[in-house]
C-alpha atoms as a PDB file:
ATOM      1  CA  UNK A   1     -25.278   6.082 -41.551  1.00  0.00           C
ATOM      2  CA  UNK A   2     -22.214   6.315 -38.973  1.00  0.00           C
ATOM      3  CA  UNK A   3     -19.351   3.810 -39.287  1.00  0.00           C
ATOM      4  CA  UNK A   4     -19.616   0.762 -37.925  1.00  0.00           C
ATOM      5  CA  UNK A   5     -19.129   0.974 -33.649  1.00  0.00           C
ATOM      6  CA  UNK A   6     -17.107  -2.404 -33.828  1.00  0.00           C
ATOM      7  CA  UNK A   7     -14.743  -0.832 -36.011  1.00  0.00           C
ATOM      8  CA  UNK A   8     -11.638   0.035 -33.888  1.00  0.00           C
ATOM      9  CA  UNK A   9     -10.599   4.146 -33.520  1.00  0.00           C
ATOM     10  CA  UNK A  10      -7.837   5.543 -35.845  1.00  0.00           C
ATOM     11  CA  UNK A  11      -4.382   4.739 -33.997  1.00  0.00           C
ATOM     12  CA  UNK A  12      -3.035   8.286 -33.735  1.00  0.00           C
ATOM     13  CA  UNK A  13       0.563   8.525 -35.363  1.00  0.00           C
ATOM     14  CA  UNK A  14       2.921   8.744 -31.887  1.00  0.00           C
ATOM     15  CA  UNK A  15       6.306   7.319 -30.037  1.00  0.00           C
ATOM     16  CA  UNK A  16       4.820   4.164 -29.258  1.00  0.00           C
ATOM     17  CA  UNK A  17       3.961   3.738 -32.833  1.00  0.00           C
ATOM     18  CA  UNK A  18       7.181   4.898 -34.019  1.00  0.00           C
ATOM     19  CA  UNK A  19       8.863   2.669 -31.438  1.00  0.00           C
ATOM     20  CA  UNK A  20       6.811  -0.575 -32.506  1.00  0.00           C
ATOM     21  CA  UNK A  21       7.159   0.469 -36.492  1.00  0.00           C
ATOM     22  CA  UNK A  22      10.986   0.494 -35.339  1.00  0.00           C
ATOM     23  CA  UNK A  23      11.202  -2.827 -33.624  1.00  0.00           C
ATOM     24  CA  UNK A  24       8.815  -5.198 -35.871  1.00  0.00           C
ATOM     25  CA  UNK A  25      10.140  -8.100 -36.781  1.00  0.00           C
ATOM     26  CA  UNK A  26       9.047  -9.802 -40.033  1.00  0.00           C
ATOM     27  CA  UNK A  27       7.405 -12.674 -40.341  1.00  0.00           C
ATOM     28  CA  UNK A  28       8.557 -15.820 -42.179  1.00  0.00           C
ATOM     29  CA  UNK A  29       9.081 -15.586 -46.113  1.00  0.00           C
ATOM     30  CA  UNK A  30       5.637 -18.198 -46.358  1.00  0.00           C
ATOM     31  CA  UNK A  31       3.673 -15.093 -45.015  1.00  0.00           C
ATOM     32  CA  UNK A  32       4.905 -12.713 -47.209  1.00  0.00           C
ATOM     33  CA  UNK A  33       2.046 -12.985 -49.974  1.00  0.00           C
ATOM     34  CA  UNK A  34      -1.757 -12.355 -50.190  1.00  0.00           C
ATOM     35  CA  UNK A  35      -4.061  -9.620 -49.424  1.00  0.00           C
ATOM     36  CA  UNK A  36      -5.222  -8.361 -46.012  1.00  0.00           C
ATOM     37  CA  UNK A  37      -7.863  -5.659 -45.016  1.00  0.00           C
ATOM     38  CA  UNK A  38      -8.226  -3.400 -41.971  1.00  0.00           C
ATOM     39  CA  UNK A  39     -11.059  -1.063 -41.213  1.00  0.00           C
ATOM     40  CA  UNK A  40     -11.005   2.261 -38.852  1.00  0.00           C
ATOM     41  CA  UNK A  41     -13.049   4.888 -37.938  1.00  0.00           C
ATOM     42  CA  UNK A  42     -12.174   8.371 -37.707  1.00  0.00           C
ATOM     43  CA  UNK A  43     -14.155  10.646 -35.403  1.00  0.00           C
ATOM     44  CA  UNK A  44     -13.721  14.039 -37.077  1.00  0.00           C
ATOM     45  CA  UNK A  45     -11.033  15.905 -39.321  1.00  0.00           C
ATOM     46  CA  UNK A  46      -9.592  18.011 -36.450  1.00  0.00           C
ATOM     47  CA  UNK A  47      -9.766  21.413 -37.646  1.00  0.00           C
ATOM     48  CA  UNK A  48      -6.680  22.700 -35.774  1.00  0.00           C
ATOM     49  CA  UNK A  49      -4.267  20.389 -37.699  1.00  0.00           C
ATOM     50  CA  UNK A  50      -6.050  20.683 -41.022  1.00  0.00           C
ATOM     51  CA  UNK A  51      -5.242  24.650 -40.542  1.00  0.00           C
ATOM     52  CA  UNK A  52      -1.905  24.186 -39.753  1.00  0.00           C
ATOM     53  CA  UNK A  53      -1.583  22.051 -42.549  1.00  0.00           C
ATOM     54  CA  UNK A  54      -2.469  24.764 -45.550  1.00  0.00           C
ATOM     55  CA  UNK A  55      -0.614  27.048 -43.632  1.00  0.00           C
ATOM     56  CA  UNK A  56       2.467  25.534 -43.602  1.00  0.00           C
ATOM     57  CA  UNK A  57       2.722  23.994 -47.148  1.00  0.00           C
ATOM     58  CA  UNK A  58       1.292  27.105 -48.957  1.00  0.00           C
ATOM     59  CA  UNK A  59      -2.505  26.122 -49.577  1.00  0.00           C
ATOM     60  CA  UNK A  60      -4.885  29.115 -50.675  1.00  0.00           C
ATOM     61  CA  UNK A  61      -9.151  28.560 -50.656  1.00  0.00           C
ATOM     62  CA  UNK A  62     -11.222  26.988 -48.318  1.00  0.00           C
ATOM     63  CA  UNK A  63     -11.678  23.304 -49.855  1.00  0.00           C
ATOM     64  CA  UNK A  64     -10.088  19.782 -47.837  1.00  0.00           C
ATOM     65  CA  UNK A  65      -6.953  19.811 -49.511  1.00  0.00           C
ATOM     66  CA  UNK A  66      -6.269  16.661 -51.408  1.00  0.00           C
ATOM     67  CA  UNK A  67      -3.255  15.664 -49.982  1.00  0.00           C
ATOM     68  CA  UNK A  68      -3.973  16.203 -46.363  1.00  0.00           C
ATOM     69  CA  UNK A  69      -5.832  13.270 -46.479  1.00  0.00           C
ATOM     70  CA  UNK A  70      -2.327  11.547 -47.078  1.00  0.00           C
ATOM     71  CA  UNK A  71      -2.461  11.419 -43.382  1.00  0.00           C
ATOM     72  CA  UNK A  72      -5.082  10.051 -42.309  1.00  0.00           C
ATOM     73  CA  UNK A  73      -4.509   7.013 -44.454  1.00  0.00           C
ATOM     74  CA  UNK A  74      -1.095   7.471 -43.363  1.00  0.00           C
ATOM     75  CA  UNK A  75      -2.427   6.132 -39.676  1.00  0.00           C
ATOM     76  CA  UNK A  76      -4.080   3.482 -41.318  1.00  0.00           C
ATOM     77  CA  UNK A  77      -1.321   2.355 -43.273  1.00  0.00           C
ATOM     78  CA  UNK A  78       0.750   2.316 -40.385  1.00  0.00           C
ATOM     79  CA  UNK A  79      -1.691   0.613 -38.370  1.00  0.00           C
ATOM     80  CA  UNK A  80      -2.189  -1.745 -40.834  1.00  0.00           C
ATOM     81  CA  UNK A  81       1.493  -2.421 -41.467  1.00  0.00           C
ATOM     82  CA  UNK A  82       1.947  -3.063 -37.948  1.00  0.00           C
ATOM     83  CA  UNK A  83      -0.486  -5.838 -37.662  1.00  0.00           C
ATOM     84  CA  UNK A  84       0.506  -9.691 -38.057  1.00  0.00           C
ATOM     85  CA  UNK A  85      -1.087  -9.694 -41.239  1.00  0.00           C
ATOM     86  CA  UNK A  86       1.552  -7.610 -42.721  1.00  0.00           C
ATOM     87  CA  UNK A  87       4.743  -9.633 -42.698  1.00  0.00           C
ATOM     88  CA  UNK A  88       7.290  -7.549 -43.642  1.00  0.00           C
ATOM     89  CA  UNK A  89      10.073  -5.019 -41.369  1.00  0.00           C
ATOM     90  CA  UNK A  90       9.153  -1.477 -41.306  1.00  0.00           C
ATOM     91  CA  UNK A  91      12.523  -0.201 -41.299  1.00  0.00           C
ATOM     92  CA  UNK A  92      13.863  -0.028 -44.832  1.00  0.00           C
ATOM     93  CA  UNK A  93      10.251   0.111 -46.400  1.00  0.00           C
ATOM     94  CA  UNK A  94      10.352   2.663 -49.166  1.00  0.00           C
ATOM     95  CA  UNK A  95       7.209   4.437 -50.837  1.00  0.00           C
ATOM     96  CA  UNK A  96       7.826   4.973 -54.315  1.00  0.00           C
ATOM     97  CA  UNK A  97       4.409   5.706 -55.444  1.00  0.00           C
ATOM     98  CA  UNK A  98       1.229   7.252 -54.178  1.00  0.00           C
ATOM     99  CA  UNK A  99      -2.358   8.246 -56.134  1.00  0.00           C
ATOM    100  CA  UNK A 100      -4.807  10.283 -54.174  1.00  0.00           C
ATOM    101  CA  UNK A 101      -8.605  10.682 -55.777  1.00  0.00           C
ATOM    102  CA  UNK A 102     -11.196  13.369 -54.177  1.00  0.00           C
ATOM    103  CA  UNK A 103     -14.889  12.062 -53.139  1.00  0.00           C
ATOM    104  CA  UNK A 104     -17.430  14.358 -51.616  1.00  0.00           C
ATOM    105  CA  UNK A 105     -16.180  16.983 -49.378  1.00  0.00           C
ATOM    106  CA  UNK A 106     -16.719  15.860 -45.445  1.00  0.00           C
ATOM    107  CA  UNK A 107     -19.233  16.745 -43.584  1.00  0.00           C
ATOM    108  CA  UNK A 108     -17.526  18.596 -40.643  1.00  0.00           C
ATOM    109  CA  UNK A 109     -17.248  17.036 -37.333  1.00  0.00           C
ATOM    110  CA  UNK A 110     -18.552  14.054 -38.693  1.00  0.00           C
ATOM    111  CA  UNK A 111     -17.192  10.317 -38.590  1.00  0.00           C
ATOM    112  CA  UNK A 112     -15.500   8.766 -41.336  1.00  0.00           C
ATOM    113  CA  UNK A 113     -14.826   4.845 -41.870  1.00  0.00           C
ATOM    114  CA  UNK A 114     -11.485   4.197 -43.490  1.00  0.00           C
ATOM    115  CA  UNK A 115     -11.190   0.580 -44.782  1.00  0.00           C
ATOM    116  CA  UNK A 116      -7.551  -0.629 -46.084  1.00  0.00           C
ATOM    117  CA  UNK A 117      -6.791  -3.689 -48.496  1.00  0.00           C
ATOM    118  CA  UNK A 118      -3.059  -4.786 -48.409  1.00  0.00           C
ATOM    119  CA  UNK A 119      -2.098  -6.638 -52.047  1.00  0.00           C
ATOM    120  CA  UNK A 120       1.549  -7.803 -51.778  1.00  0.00           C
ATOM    121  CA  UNK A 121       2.842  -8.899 -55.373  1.00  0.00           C
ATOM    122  CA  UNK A 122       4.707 -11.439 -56.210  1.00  0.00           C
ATOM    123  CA  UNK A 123       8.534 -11.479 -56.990  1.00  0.00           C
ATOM    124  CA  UNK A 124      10.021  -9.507 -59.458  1.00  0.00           C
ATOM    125  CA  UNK A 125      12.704 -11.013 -60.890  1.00  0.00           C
ATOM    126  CA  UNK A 126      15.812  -9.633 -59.032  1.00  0.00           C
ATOM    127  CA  UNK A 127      13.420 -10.909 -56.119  1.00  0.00           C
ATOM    128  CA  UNK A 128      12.490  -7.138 -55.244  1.00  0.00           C
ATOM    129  CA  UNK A 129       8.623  -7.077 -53.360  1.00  0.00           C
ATOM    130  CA  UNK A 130       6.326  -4.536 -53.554  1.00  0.00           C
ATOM    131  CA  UNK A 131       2.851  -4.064 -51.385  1.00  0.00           C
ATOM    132  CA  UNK A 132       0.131  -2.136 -52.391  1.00  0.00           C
ATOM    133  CA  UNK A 133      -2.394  -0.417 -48.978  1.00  0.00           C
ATOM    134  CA  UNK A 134      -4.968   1.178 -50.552  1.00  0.00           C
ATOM    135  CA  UNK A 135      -7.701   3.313 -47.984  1.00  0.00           C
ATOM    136  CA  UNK A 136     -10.994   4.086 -49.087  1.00  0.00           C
ATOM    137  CA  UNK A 137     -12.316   6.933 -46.312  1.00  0.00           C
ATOM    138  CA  UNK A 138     -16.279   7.298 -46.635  1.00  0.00           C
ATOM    139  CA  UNK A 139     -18.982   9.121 -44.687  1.00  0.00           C
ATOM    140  CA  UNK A 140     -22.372   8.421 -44.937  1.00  0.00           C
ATOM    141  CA  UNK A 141     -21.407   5.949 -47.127  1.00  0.00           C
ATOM    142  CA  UNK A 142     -19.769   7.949 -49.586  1.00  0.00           C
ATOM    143  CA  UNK A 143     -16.570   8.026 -51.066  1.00  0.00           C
ATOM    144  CA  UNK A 144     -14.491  10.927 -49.322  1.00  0.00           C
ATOM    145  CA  UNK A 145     -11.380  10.110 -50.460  1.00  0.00           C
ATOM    146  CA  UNK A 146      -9.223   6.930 -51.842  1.00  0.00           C
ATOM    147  CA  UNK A 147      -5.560   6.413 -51.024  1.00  0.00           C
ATOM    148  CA  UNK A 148      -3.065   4.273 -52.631  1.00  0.00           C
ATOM    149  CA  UNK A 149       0.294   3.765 -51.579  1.00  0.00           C
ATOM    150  CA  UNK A 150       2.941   1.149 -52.925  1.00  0.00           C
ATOM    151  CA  UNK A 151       6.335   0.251 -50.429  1.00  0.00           C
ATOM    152  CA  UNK A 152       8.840  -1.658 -51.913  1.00  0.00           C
ATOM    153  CA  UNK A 153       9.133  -3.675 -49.163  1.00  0.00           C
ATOM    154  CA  UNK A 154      11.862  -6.509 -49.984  1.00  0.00           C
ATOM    155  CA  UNK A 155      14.828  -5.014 -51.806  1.00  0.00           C
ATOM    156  CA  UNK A 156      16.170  -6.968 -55.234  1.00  0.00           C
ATOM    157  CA  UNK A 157      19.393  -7.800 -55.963  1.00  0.00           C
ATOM    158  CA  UNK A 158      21.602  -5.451 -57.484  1.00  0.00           C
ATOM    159  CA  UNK A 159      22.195  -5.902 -61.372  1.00  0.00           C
ATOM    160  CA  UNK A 160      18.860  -6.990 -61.456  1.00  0.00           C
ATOM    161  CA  UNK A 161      15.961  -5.526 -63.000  1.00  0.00           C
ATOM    162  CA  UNK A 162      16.123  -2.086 -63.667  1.00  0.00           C
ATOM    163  CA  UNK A 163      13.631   0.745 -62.823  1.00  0.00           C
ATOM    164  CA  UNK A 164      12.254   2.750 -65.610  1.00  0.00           C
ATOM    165  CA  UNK A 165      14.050   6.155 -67.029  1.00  0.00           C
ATOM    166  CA  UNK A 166      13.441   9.109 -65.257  1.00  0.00           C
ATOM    167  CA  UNK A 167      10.749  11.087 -67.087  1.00  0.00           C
ATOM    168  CA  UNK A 168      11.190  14.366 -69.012  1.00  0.00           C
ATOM    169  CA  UNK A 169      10.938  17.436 -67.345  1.00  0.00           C
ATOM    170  CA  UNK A 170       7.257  18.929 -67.328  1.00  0.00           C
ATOM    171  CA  UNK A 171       7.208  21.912 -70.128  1.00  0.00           C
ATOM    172  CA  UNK A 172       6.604  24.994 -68.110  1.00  0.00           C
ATOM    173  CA  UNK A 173       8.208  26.396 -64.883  1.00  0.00           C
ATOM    174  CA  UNK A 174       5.463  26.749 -62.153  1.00  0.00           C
ATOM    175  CA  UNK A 175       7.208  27.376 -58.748  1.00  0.00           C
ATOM    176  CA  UNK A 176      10.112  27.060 -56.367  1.00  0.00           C
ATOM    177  CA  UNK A 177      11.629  26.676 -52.997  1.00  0.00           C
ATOM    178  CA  UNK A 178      14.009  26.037 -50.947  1.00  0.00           C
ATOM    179  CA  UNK A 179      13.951  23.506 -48.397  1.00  0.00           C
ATOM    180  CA  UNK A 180      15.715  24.610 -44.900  1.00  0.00           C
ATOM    181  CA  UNK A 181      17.397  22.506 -42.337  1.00  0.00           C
ATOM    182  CA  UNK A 182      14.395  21.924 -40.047  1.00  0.00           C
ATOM    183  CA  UNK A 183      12.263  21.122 -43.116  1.00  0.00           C
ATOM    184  CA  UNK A 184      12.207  17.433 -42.160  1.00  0.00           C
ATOM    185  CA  UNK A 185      11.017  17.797 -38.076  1.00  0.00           C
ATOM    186  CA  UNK A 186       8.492  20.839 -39.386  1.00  0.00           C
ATOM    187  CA  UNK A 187       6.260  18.323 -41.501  1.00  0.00           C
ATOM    188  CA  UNK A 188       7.039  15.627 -38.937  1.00  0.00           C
ATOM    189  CA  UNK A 189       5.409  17.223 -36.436  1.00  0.00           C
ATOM    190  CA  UNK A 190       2.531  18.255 -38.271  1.00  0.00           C
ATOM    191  CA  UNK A 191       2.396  14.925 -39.931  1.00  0.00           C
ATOM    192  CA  UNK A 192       3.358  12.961 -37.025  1.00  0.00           C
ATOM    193  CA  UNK A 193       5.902  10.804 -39.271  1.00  0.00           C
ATOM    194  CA  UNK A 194       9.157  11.309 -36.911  1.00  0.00           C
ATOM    195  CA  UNK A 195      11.228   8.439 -39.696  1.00  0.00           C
ATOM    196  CA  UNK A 196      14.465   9.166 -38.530  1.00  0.00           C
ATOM    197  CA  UNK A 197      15.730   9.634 -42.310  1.00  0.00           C
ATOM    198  CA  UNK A 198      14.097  13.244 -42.503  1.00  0.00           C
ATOM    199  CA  UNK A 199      14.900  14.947 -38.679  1.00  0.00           C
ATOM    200  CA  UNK A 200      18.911  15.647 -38.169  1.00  0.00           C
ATOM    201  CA  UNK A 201      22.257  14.271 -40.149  1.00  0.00           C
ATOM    202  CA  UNK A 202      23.207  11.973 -37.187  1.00  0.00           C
ATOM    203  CA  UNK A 203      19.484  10.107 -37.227  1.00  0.00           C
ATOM    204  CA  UNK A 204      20.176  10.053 -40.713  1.00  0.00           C
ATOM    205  CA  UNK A 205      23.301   8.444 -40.486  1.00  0.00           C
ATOM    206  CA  UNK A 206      22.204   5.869 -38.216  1.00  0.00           C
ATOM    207  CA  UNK A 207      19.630   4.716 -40.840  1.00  0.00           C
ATOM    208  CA  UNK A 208      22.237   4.364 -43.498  1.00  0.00           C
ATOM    209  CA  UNK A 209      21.815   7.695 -44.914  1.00  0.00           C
ATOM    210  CA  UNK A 210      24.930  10.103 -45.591  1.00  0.00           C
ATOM    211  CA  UNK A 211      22.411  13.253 -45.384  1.00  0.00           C
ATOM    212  CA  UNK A 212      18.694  13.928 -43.740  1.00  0.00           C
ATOM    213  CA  UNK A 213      16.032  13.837 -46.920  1.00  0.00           C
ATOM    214  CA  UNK A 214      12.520  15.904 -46.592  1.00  0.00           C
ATOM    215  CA  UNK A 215       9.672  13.637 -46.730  1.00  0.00           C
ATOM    216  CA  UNK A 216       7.826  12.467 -50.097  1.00  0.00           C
ATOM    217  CA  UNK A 217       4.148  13.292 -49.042  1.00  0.00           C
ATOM    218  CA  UNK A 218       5.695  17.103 -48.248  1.00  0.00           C
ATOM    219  CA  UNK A 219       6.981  17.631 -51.792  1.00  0.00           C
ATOM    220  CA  UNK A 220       3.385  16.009 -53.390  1.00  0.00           C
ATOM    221  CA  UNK A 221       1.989  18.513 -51.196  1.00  0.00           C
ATOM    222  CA  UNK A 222       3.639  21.671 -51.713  1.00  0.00           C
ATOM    223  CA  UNK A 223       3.405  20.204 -55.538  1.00  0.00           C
ATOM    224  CA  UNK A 224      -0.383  20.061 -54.704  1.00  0.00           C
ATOM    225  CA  UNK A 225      -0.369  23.898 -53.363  1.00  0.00           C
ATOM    226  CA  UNK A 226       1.073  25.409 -56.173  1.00  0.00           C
ATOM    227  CA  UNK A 227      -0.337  23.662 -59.076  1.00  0.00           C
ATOM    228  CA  UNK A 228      -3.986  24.744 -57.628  1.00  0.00           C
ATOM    229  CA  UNK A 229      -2.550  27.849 -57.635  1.00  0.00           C
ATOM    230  CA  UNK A 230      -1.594  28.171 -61.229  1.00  0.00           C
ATOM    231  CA  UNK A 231      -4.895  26.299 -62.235  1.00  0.00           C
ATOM    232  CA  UNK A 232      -7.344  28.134 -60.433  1.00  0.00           C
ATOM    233  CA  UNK A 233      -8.863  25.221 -59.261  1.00  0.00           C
ATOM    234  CA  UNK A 234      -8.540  22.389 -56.715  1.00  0.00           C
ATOM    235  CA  UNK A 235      -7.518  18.997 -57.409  1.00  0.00           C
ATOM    236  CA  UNK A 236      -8.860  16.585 -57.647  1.00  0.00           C
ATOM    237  CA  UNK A 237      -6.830  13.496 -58.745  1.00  0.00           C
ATOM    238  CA  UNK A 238      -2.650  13.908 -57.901  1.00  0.00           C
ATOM    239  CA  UNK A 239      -0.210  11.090 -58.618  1.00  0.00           C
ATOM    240  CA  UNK A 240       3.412  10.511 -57.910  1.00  0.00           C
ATOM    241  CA  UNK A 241       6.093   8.743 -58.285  1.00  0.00           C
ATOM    242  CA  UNK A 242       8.965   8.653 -55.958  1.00  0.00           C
ATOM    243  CA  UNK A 243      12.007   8.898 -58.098  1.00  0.00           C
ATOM    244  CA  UNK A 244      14.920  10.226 -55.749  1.00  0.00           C
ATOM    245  CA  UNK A 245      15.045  11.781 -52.568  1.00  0.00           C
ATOM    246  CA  UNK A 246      15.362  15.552 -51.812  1.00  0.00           C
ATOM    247  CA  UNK A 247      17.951  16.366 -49.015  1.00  0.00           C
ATOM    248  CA  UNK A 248      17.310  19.196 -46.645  1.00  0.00           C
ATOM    249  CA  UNK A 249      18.548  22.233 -47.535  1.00  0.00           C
ATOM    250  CA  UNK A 250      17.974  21.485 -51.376  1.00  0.00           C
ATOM    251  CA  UNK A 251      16.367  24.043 -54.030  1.00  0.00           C
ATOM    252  CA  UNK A 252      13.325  22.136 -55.445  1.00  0.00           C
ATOM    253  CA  UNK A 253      11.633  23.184 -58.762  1.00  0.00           C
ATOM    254  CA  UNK A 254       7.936  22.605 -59.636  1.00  0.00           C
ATOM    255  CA  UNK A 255       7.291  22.123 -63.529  1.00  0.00           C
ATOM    256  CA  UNK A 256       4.219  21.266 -65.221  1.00  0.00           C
ATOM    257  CA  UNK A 257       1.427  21.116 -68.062  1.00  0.00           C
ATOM    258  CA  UNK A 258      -1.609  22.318 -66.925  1.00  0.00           C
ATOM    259  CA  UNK A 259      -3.681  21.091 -69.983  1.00  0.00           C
ATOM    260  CA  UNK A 260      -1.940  17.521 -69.846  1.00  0.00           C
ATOM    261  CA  UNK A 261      -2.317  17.463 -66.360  1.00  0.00           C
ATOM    262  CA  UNK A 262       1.432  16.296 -65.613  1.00  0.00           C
ATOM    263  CA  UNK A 263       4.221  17.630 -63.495  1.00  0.00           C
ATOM    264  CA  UNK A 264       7.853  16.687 -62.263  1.00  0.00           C
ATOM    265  CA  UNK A 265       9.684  18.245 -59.264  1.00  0.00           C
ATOM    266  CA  UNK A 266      13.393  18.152 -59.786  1.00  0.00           C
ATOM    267  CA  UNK A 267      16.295  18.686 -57.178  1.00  0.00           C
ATOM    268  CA  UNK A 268      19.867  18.972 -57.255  1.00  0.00           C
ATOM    269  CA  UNK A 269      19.779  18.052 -61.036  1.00  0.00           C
ATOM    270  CA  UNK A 270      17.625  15.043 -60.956  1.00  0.00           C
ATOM    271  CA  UNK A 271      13.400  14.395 -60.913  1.00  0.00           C
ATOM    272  CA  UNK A 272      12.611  13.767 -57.682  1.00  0.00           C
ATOM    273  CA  UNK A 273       8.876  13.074 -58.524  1.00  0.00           C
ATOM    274  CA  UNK A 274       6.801  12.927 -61.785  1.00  0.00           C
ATOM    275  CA  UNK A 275       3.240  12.439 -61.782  1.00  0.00           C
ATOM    276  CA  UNK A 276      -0.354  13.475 -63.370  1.00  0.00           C
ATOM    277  CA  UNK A 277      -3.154  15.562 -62.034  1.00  0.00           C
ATOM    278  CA  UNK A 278      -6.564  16.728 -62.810  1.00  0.00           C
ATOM    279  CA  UNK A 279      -8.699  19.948 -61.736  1.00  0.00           C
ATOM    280  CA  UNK A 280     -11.591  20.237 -60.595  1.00  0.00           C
ATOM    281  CA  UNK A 281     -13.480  21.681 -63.251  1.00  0.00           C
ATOM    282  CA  UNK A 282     -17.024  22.379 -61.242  1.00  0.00           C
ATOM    283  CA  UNK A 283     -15.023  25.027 -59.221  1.00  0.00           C
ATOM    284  CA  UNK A 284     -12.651  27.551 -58.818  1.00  0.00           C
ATOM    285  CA  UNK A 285     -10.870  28.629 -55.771  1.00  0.00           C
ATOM    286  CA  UNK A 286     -12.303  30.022 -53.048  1.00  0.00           C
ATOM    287  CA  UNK A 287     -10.372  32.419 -50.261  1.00  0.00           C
ATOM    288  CA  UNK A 288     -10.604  31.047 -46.823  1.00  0.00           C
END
C-alpha cells in the first residue's frame, strides 16, 4: 500500500518558500480558529542528506535518527502554514514546543504519506494564540513517525499571563559544546530553514533581534546525539520545550537523568530547553 497518487509531493524547503513564508499576509481575526488538515507524500528519505545529517550533529549507529524526521514534517508544516487555511503571519511565529515519537523504521527508498492536522486554540487570557501542526508520516500504512509542533502564533499582551518557571537543571552533566559563528547557516543549509534570525547579526537585526540565535530543532538534535550516546540506545520518544534562545557563539551544556528520562540544555546561565525522553529498550546501538 503506496500513498495515495492524488496526494500532492512534499514542497521542498527553498527561496520561493522562504520568500512566500516572508510575505504572507494573515487572514482576518474570524479565520483565526478551527482545525485544518493537509496530506503529502514523500518519495524516499534521500540518503545523501540523512548522512549529512548524523554527521554534522554528532549521531553514532546506523538507525533513522529521531529527530531528522523534524524535517520532513518541517516541509509539511511549512506547507501547511502557507496555505489559506492557516490564517496567521509567518514572520514572528515562535515554536516553543515540539514532541517527536518513533514508528517502524522506513523501508528504504520507499514512499511515505505525511498527513498534518492544524488545532489553533483559543485565547489565552493576555490574548496570546497558540497552534498546534501535528504530522503523522506512515508507510505501508504504518506509523513511521509522529510530529508535533506548537507556534505561538499571536503574541499576548505584556503583564499578562505568565509562562511557567524555568525547570531545574537535569541531575547529571552529559555533554557540551560550543556553538561557532556559522552555526546558524550550517544547519540551515542542511535543514533548509534559512529564518533570517539564525544566519548573520545584520539579518538578525532586521528581524528585531540584537544577536543571530542557533536554531531550536539543532539543539533537540545534538541533545538527541548525545543522550543516545550516554544511553546506549536510540530514542525513541524526545520532547522539548523552547525556553530561551541560544545565540551563536554560546557554550551550551547537556544535563540529564537517564533513568527519569529528562534533560535540560542550559546557555549563558539560563535553560534553553527542558524536556523528557525514552530509549529504546529492544536495542542497543549499532556502528554504521
Amino acid at each position: 500500500m503506496h500513498p495515495d497518487p492524488s496526494f500532492p509531493p512534499l514542497p521542498p524547503m527553498s527561496g520561493a518558500t522562504l520568500l512566500r513564508a516572508l510575505f504572507k499576509r494573515p487572514a482576518p481575526p474570524a479565520a483565526a480558529t478551527g482545525c485544518a488538515t493537509t496530506r503529502y507524500r514523500l518519495g524516499r528519505i534521500d540518503s545523501a542528506q540523512l548522512a549529512r545529517y548524523r554527521a554534522a550533529l554528532g549521531f553514532t549507529g546506523s538507525h533513522l535518527p529521531l529527530t531528522y524526521c523534524y524535517l520532513l514534517a518541517q516541509r509539511a508544516h511549512l506547507a501547511t502554514m502557507l496555505g489559506a487555511s492557516f490564517p496567521f503571519r509567518l514572520v514572528g511565529a515562535i515554536h516553543v514546543e515540539n514532541a517527536l515519537r518513533a514508528g517502524i523504521p522506513p523501508g528504504a527508498d520507499r514512499p511515505l504519506a505525511l498527513l498534518t492536522e492544524v488545532r489553533v486554540g483559543p485565547p489565552a487570557g493576555n490574548g496570546a494564540v497558540h497552534a498546534l501542526l501535528d504530522t503523522r508520516a506512515t508507510q505501508d500504512g504504518a506509523l513511521v513517525f509522529a510530529c508535533a509542533s506548537t507556534y505561538l502564533v499571536v503574541r499576548g499582551r505584556r503583564g499578562g499571563a505568565r509562562h511557567p518557571p524555568s525547570a531545574a537543571p537535569a541531575p547529571a552533566a552529559v555533554a557540551g559544546w560550543r556553538l561557532g559563528s556559522a552555526s546558524g547557516r550550517d544547519y540551515a543549509a542542511l535543514s533548509g530553514d534559512w529564518n533570517p534570525i539564525h544566519l548573520w547579526p545584520w539579518s538578525a537585526r532586521l528581524m528585531g533581534l540584537k544577536a543571530p540565535i542557533i536554531h531550536g530543532m539543532h539543539t533537540m538534535g545534538r541533545a538527541c546525539a548525545e543522550l543516545e550516546r550516554a544511553g546506549g540506545r536510540p530514542l525513541t520518544r524526545l520532547g522539548g520545550r523552547f525556553r530561551a534562545p541560544i545565540h551563536l557563539g554560546s557554550d551550551v551544556a547537556l544535563a540529564a537523568d537517564l533513568e527519569a528520562g529528562r534533560y535540560t540544555v542550559e546557555a549563558g546561565g539560563r535553560i534553553a530547553v527542558a524536556g523528557e525522553f525514552s530509549f529504546d529498550s529492544s536495542q542497543t546501538m549499532q556502528c554504521a
